[in-house]
Protein backbone atom coordinates (compact mmCIF):
# COMPACT_ATOMS: atom_id res chain seq x y z
CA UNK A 1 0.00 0.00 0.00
CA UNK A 2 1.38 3.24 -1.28
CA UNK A 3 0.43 5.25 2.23
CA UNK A 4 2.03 3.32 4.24
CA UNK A 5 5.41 2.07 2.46
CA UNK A 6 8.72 3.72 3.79
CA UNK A 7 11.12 1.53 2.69
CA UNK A 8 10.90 -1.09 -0.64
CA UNK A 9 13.87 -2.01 -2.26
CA UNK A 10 13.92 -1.02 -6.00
CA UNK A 11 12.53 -4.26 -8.17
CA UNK A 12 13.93 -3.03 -11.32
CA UNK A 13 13.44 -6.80 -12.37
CA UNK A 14 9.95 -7.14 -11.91
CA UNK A 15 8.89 -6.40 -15.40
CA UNK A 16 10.60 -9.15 -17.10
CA UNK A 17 8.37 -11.06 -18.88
CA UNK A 18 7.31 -14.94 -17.96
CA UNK A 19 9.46 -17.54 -19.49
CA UNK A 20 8.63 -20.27 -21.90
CA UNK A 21 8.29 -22.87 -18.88
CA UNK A 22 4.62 -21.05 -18.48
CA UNK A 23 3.53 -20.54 -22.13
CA UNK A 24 0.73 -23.01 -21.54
CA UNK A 25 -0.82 -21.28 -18.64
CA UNK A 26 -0.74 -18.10 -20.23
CA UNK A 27 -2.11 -19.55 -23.27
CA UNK A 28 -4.87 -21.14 -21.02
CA UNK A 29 -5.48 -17.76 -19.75
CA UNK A 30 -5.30 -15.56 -22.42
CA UNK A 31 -8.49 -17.63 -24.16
CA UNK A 32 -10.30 -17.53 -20.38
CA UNK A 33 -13.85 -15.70 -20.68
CA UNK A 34 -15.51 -14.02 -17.59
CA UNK A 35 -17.61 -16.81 -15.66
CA UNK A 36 -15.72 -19.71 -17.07
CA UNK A 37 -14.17 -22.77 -15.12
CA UNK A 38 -12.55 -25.54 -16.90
CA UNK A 39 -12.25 -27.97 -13.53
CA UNK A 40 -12.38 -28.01 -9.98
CA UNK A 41 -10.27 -25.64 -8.07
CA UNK A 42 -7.52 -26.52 -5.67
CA UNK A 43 -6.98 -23.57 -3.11
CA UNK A 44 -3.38 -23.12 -0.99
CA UNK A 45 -4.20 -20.75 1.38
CA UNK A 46 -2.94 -19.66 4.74
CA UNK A 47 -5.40 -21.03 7.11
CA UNK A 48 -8.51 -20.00 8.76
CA UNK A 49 -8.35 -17.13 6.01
CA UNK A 50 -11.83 -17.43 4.09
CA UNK A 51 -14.94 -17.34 5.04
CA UNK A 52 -16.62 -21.02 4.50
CA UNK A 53 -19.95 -19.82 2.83
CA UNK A 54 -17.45 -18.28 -0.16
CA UNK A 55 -16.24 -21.37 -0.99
CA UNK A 56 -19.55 -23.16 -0.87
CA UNK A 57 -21.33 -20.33 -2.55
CA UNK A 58 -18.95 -20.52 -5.46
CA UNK A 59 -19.00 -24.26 -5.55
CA UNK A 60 -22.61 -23.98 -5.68
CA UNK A 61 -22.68 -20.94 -8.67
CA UNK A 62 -20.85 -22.93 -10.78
CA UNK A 63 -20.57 -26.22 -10.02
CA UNK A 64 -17.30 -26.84 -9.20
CA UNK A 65 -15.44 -28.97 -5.84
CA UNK A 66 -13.13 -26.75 -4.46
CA UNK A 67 -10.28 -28.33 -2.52
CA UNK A 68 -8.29 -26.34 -0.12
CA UNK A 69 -5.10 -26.75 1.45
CA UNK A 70 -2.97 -24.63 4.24
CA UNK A 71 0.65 -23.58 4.36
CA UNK A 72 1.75 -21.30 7.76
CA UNK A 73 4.51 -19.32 5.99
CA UNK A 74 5.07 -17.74 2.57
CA UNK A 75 9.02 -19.98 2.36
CA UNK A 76 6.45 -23.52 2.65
CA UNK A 77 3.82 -22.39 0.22
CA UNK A 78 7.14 -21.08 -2.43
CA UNK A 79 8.95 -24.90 -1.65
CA UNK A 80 5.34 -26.32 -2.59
CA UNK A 81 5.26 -24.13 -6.19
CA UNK A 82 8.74 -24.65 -6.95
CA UNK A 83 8.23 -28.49 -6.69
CA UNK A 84 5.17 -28.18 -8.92
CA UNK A 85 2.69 -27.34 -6.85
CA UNK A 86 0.38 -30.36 -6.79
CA UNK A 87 -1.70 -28.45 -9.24
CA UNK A 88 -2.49 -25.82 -7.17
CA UNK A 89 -4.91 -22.92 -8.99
CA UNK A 90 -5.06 -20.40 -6.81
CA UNK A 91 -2.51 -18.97 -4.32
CA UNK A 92 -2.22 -16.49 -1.50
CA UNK A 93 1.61 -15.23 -0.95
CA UNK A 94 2.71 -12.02 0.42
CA UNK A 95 3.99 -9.01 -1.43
CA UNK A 96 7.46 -9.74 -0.79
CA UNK A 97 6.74 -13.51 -2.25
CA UNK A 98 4.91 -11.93 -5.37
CA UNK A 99 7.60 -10.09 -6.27
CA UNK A 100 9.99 -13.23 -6.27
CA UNK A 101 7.80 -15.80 -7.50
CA UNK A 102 7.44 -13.17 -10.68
CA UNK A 103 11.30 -12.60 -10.99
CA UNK A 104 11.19 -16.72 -11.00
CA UNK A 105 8.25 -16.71 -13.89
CA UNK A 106 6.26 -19.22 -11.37
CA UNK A 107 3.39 -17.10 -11.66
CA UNK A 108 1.13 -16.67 -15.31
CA UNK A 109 0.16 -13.63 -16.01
CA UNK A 110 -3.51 -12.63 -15.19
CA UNK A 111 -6.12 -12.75 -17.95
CA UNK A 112 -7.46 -9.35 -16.85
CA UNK A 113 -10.29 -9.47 -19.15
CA UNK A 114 -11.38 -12.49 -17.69
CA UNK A 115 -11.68 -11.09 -13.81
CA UNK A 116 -13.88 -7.43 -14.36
CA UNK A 117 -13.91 -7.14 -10.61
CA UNK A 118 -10.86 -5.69 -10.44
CA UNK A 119 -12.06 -2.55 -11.24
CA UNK A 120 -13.36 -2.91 -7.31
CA UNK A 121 -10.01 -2.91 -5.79
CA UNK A 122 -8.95 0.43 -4.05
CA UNK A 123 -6.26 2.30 -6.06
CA UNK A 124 -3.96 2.33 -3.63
CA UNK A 125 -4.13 -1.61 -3.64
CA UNK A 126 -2.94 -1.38 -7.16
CA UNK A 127 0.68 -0.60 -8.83
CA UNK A 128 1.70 -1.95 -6.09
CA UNK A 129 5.40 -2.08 -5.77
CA UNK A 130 6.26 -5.86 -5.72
CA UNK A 131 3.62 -5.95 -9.02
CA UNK A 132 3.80 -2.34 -10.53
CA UNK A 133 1.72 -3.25 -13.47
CA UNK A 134 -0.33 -5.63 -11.11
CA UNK A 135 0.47 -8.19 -14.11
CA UNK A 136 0.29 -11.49 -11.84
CA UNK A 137 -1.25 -10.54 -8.56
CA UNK A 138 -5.05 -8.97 -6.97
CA UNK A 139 -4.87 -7.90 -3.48
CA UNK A 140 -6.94 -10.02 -1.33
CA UNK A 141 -6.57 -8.66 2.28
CA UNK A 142 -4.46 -6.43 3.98
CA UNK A 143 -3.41 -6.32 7.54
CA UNK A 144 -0.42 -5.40 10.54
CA UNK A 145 2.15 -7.28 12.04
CA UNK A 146 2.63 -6.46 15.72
CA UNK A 147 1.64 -7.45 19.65
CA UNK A 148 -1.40 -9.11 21.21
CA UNK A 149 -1.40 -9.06 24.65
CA UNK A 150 -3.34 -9.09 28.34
CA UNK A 151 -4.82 -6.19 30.06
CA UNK A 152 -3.70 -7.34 33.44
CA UNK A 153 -0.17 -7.00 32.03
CA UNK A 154 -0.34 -3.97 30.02
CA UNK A 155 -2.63 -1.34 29.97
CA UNK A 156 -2.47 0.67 26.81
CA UNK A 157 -1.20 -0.83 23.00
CA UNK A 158 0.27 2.73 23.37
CA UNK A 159 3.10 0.72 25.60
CA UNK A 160 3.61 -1.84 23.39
CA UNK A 161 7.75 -1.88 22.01
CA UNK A 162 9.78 -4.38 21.24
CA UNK A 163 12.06 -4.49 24.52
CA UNK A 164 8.83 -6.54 25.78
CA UNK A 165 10.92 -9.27 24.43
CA UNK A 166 14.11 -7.81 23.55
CA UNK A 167 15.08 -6.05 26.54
CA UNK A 168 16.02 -8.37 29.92
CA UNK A 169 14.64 -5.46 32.57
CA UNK A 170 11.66 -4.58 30.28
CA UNK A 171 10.63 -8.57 29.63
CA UNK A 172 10.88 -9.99 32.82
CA UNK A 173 7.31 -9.92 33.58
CA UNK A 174 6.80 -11.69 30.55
CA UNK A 175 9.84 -14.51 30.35
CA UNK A 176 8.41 -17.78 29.68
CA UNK A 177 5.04 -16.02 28.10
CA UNK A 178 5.91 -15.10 25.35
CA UNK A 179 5.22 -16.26 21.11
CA UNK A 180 7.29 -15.44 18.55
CA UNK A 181 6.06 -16.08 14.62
CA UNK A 182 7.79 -19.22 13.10
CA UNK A 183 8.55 -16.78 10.03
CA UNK A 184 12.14 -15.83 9.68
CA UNK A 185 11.51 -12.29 8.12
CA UNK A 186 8.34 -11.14 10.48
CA UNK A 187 10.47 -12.50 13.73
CA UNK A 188 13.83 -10.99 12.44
CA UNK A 189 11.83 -7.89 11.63
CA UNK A 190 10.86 -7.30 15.09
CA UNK A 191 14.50 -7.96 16.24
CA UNK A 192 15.52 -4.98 13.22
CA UNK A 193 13.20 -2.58 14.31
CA UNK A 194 14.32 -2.47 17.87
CA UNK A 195 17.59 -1.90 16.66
CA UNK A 196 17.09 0.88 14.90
CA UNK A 197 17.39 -0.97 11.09
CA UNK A 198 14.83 -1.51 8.43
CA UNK A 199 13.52 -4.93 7.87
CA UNK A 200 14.63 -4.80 4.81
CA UNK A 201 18.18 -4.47 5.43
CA UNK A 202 21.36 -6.47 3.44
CA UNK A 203 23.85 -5.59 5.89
CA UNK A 204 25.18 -8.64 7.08
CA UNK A 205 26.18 -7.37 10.01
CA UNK A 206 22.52 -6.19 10.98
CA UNK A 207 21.18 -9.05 9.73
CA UNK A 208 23.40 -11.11 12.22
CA UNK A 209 22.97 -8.59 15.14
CA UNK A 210 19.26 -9.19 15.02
CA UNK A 211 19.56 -12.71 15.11
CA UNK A 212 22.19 -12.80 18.15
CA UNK A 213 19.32 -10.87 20.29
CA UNK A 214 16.70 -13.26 19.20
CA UNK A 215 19.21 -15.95 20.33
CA UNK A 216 19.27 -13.69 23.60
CA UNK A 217 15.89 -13.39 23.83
CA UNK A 218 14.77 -17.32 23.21
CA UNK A 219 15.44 -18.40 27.20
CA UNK A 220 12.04 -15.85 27.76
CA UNK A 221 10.18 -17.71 24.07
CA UNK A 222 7.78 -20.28 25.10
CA UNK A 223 7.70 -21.25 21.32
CA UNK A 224 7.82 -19.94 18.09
CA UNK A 225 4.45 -20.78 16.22
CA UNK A 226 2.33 -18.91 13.30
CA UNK A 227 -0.68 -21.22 13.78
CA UNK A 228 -2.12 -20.92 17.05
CA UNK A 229 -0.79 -17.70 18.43
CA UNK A 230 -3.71 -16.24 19.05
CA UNK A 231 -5.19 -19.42 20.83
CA UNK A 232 -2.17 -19.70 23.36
CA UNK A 233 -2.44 -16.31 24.25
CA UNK A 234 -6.30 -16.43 24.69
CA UNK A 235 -5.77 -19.59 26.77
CA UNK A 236 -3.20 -17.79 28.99
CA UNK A 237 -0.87 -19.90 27.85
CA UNK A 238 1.18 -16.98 26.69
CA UNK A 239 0.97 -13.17 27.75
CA UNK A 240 2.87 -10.81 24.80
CA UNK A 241 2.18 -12.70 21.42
CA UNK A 242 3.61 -11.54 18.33
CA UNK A 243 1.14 -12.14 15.22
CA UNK A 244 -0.99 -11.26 12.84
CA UNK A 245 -3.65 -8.59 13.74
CA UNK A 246 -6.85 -10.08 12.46
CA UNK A 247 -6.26 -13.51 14.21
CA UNK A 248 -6.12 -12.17 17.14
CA UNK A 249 -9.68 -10.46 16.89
CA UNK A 250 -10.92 -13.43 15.11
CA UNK A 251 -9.62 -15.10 19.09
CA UNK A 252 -10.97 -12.42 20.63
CA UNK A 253 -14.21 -12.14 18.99
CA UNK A 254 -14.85 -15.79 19.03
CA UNK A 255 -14.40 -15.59 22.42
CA UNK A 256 -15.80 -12.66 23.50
CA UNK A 257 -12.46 -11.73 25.47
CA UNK A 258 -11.81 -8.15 24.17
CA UNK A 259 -12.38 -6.38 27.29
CA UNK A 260 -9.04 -9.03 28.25
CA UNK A 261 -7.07 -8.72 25.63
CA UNK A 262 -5.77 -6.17 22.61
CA UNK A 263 -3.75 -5.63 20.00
CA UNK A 264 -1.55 -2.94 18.66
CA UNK A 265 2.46 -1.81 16.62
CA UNK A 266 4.99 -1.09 18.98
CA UNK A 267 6.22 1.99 19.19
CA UNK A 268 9.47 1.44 16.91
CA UNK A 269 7.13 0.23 14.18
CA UNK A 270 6.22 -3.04 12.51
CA UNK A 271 5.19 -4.94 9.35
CA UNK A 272 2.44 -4.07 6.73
CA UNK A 273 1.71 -6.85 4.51
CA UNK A 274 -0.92 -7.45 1.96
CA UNK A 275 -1.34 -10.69 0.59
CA UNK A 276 -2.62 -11.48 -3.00
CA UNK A 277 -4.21 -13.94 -5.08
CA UNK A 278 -2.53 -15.11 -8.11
CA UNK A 279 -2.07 -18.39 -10.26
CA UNK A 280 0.87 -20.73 -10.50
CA UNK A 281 2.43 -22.07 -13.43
CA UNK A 282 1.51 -25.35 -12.64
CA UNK A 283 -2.29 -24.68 -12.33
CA UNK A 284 -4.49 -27.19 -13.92
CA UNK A 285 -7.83 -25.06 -14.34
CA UNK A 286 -6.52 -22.02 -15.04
CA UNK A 287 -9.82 -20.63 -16.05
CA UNK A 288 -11.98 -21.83 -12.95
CA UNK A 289 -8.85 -19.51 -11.26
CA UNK A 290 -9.39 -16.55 -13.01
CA UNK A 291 -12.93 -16.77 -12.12
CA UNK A 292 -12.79 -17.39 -8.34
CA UNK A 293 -10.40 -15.01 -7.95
CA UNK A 294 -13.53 -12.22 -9.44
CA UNK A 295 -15.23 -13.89 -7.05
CA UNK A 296 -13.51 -12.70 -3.90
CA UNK A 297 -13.21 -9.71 -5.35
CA UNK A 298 -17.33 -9.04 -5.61
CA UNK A 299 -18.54 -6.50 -3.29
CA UNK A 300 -20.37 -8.34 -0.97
CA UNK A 301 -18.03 -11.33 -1.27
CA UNK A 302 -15.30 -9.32 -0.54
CA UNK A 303 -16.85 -7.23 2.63
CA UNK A 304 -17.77 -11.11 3.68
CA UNK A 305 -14.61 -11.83 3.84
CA UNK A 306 -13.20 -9.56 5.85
CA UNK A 307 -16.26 -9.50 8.21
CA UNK A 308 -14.98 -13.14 8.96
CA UNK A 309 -11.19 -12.04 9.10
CA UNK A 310 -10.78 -9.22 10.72
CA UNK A 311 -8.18 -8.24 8.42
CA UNK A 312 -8.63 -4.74 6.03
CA UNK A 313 -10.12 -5.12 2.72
CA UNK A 314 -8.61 -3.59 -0.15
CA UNK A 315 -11.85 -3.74 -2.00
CA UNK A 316 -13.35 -0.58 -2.13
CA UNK A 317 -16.50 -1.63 -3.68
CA UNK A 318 -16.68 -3.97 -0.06
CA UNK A 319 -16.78 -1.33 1.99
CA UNK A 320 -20.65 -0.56 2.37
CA UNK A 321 -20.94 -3.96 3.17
CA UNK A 322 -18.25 -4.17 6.02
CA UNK A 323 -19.11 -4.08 9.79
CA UNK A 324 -19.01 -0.54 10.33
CA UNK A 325 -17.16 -1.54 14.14
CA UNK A 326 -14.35 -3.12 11.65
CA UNK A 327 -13.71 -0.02 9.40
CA UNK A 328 -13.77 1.99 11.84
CA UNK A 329 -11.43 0.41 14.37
CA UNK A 330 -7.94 1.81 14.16
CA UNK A 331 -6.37 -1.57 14.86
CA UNK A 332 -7.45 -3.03 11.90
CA UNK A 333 -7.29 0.26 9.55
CA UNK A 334 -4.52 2.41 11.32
CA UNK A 335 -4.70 6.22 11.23
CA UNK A 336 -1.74 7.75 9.54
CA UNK A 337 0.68 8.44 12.43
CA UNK A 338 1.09 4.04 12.73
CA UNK A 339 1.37 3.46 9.43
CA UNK A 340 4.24 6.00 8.86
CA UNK A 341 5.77 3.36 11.13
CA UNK A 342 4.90 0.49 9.02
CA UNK A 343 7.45 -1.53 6.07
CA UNK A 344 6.51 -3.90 3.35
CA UNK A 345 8.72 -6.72 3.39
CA UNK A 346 10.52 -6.43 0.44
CA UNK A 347 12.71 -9.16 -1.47
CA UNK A 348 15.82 -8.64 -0.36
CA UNK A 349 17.65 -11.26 -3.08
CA UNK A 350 20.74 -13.17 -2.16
CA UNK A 351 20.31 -11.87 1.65
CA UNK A 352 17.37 -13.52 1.90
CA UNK A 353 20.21 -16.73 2.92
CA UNK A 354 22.00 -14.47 5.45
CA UNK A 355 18.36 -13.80 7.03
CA UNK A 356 17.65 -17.62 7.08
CA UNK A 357 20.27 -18.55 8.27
CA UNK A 358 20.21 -16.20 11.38
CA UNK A 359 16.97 -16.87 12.18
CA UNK A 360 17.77 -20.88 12.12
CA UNK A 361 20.65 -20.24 14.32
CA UNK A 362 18.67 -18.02 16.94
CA UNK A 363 16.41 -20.94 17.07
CA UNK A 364 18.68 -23.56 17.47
């Protein structure tokens, strides 16, 4: 998102067209008409990130199965593609991920004839730097990366920073309670931004430094997970959680705990993400793709699915639809003074091994 981007790294590369390895996709695509589908659809997702009645509704509209399956980080789902994808149709990476699976040409381009509710999409949700001519990619929901925690520990998300974990005098309440994402660029992020650096750094030597203080901080980790953070913190079973904002008011709204619990960006700053829908090379019903993904991006499909998130929609044309207690909560659309503290992740290319690495070690 344009508004809130301070630092993406220059993807000169981006526009290079896809290889012969995908001609047959994009062949498949170019003849794809609006409302086709050529097969059932197979659906890697992250889970717990669509509402159920979408994919029955469009199984139902036009006869299709659709079969999903779940990956927990945007490195799992990219092993999955580059292996060939079990025919996946329809995937859900990252903007960072976009903008390297499209260096890689394991993305088709989209048929955009095929998918007229794109036209929906806010325009700041398009151009977007990792796809500047939005060639392979639609926004599908957008979100922050930052801090659930308790009320009986901490009384204002104003409070929240990053020496909650990083810090020994500032996390000793919490040692032993805490979560960390199992994501090596959202955790080393966190480690980057106390330190002053941008999460988007190829300085070896910051790259390192941050993963040294995770490997500091790890005595005070109860565990590093991107599944069920939310759940162990809503259980008690952690106090300071670092996650995703709308799973943690999916926990808290499903059960009815938001008078114990909230959610905020520390005050060093954080991640913005928005993740996207786009087709592999290795999709078998490339048409039945093009057409879900217009699909999510109705209106009222769209405002559905972020009632059932919790995350922002980037669908403009959604946003008569959306629980007005969503829009207008400034967790889950921050006013402008947060998200001048926001980053994309950005590809950071042969770094992306130093930051692996570091974060494998800090584990260890």
């Amino acid at each position: 998102m344009k508004k809130i981007l301070i630092v993406v790294a220059v993807l000169a590369l981006l526009a290079a067209a896809c290889g012969d390895d995908d001609a047959g996709g994009e062949e498949s695509a170019s003849a794809c008409e609006v409302g086709q589908v050529d097969g059932d659809l197979d659906f890697y997702n992250w889970s717990e990130y669509i509402e159920p009645d979408l994919i029955t509704g469009f199984e139902a509209e036009y006869d299709v199965k659709v079969s999903e399956t779940f990956f927990d980080n945007n490195e799992a789902m990219l092993a999955q593609v580059e292996a060939g994808g079990a025919g996946y149709d329809v995937i859900v990476p990252s903007d960072y991920m976009v903008a390297l699976m499209k260096q890689e040409s394991l993305v088709i381009p989209l048929n955009k004839a095929a998918i007229p509710n794109l036209s929906n999409l806010d325009p700041d949700f398009t151009g977007l730097p990792f796809d500047e001519d939005g060639s392979v990619s639609a926004a599908y929901q957008w979100g922050t990366t930052g801090l659930g925690f308790t009320y009986d520990m901490i009384d204002d998300a104003s409070e929240l920073t990053w020496a909650m974990i990083y810090d020994p005098d500032v996390s000793a309440p919490f040692a032993g309670g805490i979560s960390l994402l199992n994501d090596e660029r959202e955790t080393m992020g966190t480690a980057l931004r106390y330190l002053g650096y941008s999460i988007n750094t190829t300085e070896t030597s910051e790259i390192e430094e941050a993963g040294a203080l995770i490997a500091e901080a790890k005595a005070g980790v109860a565990t590093f997970d991107s599944d069920q953070f939310e759940d162990l913190l809503v259980t008690g079973e952690t106090a300071l959680a670092h996650g995703y904002s709308g799973d943690f008011f999916a926990a808290f709204d499903e059960n009815d705990a938001w008078e114990d619990f909230g959610y905020g960006i520390p005050v060093e700053g954080g991640v913005a993400w928005v993740d996207n829908m786009a087709i592999p090379v290795t999709a078998d019903a490339v048409c039945t793709a093009h057409t879900f993904i217009d699909w999510i991006l109705g209106a009222e499909n769209g405002a559905a699915l972020t009632n059932f998130t919790f995350y922002a929609s980037p669908n403009a044309a959604a946003e008569p639809f959306i629980d007005p207690d969503i829009l207008e909560d400034p967790a889950i659309y921050p006013p402008p003074e947060v998200r001048e503290r926001l980053e994309f992740i950005a590809d950071v290319g042969d770094a992306a091994t130093t930051y692996a690495d570091a974060f494998s070690a800090a584990k260890s």
